[in-house]
N, C-alpha and C. Protein backbone atom coordinates (compact mmCIF):
# COMPACT_ATOMS: atom_id res chain seq x y z
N UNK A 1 0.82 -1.19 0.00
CA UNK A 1 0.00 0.00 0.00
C UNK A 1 0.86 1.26 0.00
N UNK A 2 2.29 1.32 0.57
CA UNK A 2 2.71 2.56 0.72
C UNK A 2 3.01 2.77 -0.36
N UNK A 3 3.85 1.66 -1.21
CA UNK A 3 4.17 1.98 -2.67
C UNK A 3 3.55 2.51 -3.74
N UNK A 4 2.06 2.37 -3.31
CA UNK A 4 1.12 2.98 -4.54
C UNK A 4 0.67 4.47 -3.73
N UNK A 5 0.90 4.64 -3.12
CA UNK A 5 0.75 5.96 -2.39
C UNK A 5 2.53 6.86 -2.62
N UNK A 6 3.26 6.31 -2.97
CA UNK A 6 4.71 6.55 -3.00
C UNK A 6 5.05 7.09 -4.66
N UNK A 7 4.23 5.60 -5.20
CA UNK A 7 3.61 6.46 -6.83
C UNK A 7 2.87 7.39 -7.44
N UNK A 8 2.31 6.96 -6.50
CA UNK A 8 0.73 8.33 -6.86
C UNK A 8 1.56 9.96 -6.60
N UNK A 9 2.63 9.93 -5.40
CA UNK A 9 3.37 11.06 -5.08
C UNK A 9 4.12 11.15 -6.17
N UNK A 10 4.87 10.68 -6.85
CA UNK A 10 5.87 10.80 -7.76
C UNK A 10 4.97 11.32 -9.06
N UNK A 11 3.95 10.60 -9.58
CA UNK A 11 2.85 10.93 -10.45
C UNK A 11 2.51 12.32 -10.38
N UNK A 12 1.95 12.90 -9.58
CA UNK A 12 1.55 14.05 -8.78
C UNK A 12 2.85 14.91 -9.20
N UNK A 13 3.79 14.62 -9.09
CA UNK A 13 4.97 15.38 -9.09
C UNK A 13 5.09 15.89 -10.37
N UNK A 14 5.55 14.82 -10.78
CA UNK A 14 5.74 14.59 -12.37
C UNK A 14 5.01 15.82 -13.53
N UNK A 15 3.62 15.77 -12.81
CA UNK A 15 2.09 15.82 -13.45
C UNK A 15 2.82 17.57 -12.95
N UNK A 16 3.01 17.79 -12.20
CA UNK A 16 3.40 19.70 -11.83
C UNK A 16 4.54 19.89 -12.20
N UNK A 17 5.51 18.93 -12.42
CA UNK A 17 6.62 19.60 -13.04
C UNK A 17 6.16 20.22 -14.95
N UNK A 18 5.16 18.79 -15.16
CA UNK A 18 5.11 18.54 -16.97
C UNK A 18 4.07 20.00 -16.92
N UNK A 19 3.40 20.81 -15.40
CA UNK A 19 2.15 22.08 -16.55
C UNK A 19 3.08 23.05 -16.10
N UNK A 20 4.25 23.36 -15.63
CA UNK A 20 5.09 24.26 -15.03
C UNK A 20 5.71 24.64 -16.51
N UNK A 21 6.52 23.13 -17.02
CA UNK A 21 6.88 23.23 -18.54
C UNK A 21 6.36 23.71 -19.55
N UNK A 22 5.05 23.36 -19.24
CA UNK A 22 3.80 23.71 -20.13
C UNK A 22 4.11 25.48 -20.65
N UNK A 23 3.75 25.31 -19.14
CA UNK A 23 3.65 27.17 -19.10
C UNK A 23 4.33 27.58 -19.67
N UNK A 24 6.03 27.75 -18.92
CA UNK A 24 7.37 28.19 -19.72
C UNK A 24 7.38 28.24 -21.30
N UNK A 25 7.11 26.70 -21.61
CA UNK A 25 6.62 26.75 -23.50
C UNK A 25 6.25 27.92 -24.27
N UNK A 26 4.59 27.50 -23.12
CA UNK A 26 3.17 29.14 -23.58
C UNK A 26 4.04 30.22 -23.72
N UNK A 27 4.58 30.53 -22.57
CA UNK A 27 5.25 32.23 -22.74
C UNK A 27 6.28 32.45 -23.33
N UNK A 28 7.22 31.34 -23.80
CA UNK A 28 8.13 31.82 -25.14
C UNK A 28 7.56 31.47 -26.37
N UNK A 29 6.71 30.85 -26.58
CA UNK A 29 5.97 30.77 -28.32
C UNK A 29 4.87 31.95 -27.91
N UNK A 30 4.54 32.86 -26.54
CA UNK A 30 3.58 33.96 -27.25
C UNK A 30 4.95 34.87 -26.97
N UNK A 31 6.23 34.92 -26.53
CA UNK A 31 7.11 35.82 -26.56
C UNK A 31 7.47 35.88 -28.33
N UNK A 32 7.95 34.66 -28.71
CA UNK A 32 8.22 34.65 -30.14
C UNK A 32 7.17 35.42 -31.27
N UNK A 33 5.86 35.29 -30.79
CA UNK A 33 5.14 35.16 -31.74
C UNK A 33 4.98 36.50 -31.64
N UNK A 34 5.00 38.01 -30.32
CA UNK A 34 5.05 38.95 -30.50
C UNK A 34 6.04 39.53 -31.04
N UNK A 35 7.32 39.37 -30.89
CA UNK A 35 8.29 39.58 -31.95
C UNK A 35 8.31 39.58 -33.11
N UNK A 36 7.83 38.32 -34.11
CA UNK A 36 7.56 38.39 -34.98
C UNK A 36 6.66 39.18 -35.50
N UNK A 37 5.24 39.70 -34.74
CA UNK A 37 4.55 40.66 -35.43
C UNK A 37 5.10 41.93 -35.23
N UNK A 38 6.01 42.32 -34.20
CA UNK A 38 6.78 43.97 -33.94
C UNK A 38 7.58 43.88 -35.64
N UNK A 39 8.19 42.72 -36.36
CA UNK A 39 9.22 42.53 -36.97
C UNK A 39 8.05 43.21 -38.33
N UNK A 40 7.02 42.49 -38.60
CA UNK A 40 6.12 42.41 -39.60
C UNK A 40 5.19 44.16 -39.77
N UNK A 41 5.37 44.21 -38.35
CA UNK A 41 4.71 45.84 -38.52
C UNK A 41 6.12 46.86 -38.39
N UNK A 42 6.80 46.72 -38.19
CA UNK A 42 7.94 47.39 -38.59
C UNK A 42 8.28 47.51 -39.92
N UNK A 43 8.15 46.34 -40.88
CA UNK A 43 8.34 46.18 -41.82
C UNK A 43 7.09 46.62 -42.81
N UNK A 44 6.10 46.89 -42.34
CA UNK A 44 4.69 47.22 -43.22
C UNK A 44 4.72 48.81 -43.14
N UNK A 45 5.71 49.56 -41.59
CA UNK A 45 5.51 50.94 -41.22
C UNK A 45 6.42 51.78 -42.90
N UNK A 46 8.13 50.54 -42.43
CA UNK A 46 8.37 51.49 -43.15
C UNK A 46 8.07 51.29 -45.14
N UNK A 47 6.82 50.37 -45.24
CA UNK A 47 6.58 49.93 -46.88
C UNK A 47 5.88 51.45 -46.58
N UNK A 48 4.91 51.34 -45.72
CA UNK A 48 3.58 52.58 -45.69
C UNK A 48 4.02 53.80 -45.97
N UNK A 49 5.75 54.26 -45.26
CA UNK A 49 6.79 55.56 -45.46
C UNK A 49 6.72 55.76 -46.98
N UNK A 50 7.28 54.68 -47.25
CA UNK A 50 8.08 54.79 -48.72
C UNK A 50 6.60 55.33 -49.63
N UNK A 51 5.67 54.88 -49.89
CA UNK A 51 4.27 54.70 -50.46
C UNK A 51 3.83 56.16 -50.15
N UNK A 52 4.12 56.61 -48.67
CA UNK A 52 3.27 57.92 -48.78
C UNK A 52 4.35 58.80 -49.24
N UNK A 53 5.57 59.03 -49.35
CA UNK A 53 6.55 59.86 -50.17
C UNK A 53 6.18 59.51 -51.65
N UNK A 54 5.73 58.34 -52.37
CA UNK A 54 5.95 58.46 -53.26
C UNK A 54 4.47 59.05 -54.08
N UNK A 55 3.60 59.27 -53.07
CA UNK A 55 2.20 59.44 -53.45
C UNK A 55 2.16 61.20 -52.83
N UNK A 56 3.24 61.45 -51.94
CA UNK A 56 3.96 63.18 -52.05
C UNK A 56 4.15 63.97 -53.53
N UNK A 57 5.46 62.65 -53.81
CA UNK A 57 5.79 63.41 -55.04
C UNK A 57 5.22 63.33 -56.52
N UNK A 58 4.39 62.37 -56.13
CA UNK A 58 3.01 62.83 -57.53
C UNK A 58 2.29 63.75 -57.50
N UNK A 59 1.68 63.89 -56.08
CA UNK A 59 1.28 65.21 -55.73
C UNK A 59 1.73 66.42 -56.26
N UNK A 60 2.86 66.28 -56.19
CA UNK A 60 3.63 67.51 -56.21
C UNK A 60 3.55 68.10 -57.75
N UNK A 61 4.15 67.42 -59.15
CA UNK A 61 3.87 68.08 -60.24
C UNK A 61 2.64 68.13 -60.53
N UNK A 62 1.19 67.43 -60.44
CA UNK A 62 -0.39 67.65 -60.49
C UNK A 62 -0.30 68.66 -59.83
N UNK A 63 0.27 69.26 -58.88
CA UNK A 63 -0.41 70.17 -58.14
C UNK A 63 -0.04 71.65 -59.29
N UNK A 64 1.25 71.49 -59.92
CA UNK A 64 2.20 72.49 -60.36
C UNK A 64 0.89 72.55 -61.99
N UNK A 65 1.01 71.59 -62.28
CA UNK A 65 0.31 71.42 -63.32
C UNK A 65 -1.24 72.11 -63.44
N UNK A 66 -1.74 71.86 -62.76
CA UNK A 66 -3.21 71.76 -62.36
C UNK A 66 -3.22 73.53 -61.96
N UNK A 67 -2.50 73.98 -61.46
CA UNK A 67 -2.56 75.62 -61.23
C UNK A 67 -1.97 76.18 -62.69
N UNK A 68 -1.44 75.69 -63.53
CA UNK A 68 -1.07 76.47 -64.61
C UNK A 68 -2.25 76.39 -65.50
N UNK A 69 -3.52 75.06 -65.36
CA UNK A 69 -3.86 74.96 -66.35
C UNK A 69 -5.56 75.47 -66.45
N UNK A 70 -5.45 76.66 -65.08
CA UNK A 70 -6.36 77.42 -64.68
C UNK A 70 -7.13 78.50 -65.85
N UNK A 71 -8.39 78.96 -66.06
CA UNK A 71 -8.41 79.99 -67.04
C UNK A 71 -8.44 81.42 -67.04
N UNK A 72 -7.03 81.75 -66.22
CA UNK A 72 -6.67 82.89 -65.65
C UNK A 72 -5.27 82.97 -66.47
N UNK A 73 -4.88 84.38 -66.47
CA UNK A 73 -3.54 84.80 -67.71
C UNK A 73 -2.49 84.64 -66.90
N UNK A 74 -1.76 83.96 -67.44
CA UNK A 74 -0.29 83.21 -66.87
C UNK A 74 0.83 84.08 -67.48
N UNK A 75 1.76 83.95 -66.62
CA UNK A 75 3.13 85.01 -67.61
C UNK A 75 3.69 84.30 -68.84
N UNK A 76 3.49 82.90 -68.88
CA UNK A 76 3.92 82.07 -70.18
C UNK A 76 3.46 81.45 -70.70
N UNK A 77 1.72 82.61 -71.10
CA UNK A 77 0.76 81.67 -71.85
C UNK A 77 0.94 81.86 -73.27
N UNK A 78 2.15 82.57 -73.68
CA UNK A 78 1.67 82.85 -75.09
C UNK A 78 2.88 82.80 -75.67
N UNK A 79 3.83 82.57 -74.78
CA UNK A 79 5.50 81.55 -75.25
C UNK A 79 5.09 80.58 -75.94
N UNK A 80 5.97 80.24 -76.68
CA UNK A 80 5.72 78.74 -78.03
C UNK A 80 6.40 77.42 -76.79
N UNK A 81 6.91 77.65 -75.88
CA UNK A 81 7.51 76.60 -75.24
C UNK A 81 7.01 76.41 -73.91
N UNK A 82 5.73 76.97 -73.66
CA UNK A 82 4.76 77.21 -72.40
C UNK A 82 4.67 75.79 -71.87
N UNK A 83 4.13 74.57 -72.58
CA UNK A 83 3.98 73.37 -72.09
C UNK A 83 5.19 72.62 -71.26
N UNK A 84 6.36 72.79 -72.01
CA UNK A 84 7.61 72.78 -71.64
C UNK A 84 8.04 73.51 -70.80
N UNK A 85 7.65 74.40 -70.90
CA UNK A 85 8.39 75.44 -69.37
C UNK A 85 7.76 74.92 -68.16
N UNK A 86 6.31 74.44 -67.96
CA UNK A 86 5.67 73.85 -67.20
C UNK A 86 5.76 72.29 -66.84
N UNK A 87 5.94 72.02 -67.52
CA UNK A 87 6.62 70.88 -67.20
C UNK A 87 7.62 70.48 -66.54
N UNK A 88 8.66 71.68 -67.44
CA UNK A 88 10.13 71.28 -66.45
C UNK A 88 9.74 71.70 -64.94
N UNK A 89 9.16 72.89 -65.00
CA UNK A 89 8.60 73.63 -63.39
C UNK A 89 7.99 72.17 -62.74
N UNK A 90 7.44 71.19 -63.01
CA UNK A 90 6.60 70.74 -62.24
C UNK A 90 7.79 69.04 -62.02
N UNK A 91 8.84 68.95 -63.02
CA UNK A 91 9.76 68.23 -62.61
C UNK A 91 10.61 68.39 -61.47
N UNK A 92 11.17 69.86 -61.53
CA UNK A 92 12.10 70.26 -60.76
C UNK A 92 11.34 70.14 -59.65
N UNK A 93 9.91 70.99 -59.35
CA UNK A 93 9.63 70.46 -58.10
C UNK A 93 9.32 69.19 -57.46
N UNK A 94 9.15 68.24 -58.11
CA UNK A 94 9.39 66.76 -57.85
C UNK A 94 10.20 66.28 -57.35
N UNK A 95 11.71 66.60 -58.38
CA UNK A 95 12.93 66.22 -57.51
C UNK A 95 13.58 66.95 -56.63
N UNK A 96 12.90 68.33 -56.06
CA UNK A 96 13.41 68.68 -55.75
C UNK A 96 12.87 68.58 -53.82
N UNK A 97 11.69 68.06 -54.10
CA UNK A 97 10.97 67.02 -53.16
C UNK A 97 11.73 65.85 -52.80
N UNK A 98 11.94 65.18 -53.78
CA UNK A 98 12.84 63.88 -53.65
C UNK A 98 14.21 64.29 -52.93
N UNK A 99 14.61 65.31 -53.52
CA UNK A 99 16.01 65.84 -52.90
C UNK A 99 16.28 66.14 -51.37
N UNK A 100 15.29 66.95 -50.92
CA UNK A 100 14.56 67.27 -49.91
C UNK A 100 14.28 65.85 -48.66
N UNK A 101 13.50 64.84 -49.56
CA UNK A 101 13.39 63.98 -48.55
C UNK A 101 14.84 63.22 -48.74
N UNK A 102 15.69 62.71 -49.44
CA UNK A 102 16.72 62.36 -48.78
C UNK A 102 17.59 62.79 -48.04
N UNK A 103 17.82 64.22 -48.04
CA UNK A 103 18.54 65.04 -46.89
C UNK A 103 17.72 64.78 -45.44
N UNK A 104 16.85 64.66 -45.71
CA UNK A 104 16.20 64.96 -44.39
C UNK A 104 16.38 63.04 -43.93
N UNK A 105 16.43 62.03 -44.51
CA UNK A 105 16.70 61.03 -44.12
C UNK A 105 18.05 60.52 -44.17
């Protein structure tokens, strides 16, 4: 009789060491698994950066564009190279956006 009472203790034991393990497991696969999403939204923050600079600098010549092509008298509406002058205006400010954000990064 003591022996199965001697087992049942060891059992018992066993049985709290194996949900102790358990646990330890749980909290490094949800430690891992938050890491991995810090890694994944880190990585989505800076796709979202890049995407809104590049949706800046489209902005940027539409905007140049879109005010020249108002029906109000412009200083180079009646130059033969008006489209072109506007254009380049609405390049330069593009890159000069682009220029802008890499200094600043």
């Amino acid at each position: 009789m003591k022996t199965k009472v001697v087992l049942l203790d060891d059992v018992t034991i066993e049985n709290t060491q194996c949900y102790k393990q358990a646990e330890i497991y749980s909290n490094i696969l949800a430690s891992m698994m938050d890491a991995r999403v810090s890694i994944v939204n880190n990585n989505l923050n800076i796709s979202m950066k890049k995407l809104t600079m590049v949706t800046i600098a489209i902005m940027v010549p539409t905007f140049v564009v879109s005010a020249f092509s108002m029906n109000v008298a412009i200083p180079v509406q009646r130059h033969p190279y008006a489209f072109w002058i506007i254009l380049a205006i609405a390049f330069i400010a593009m890159f000069g956006f682009f220029f802008i954000w890499r200094m600043r990064k």
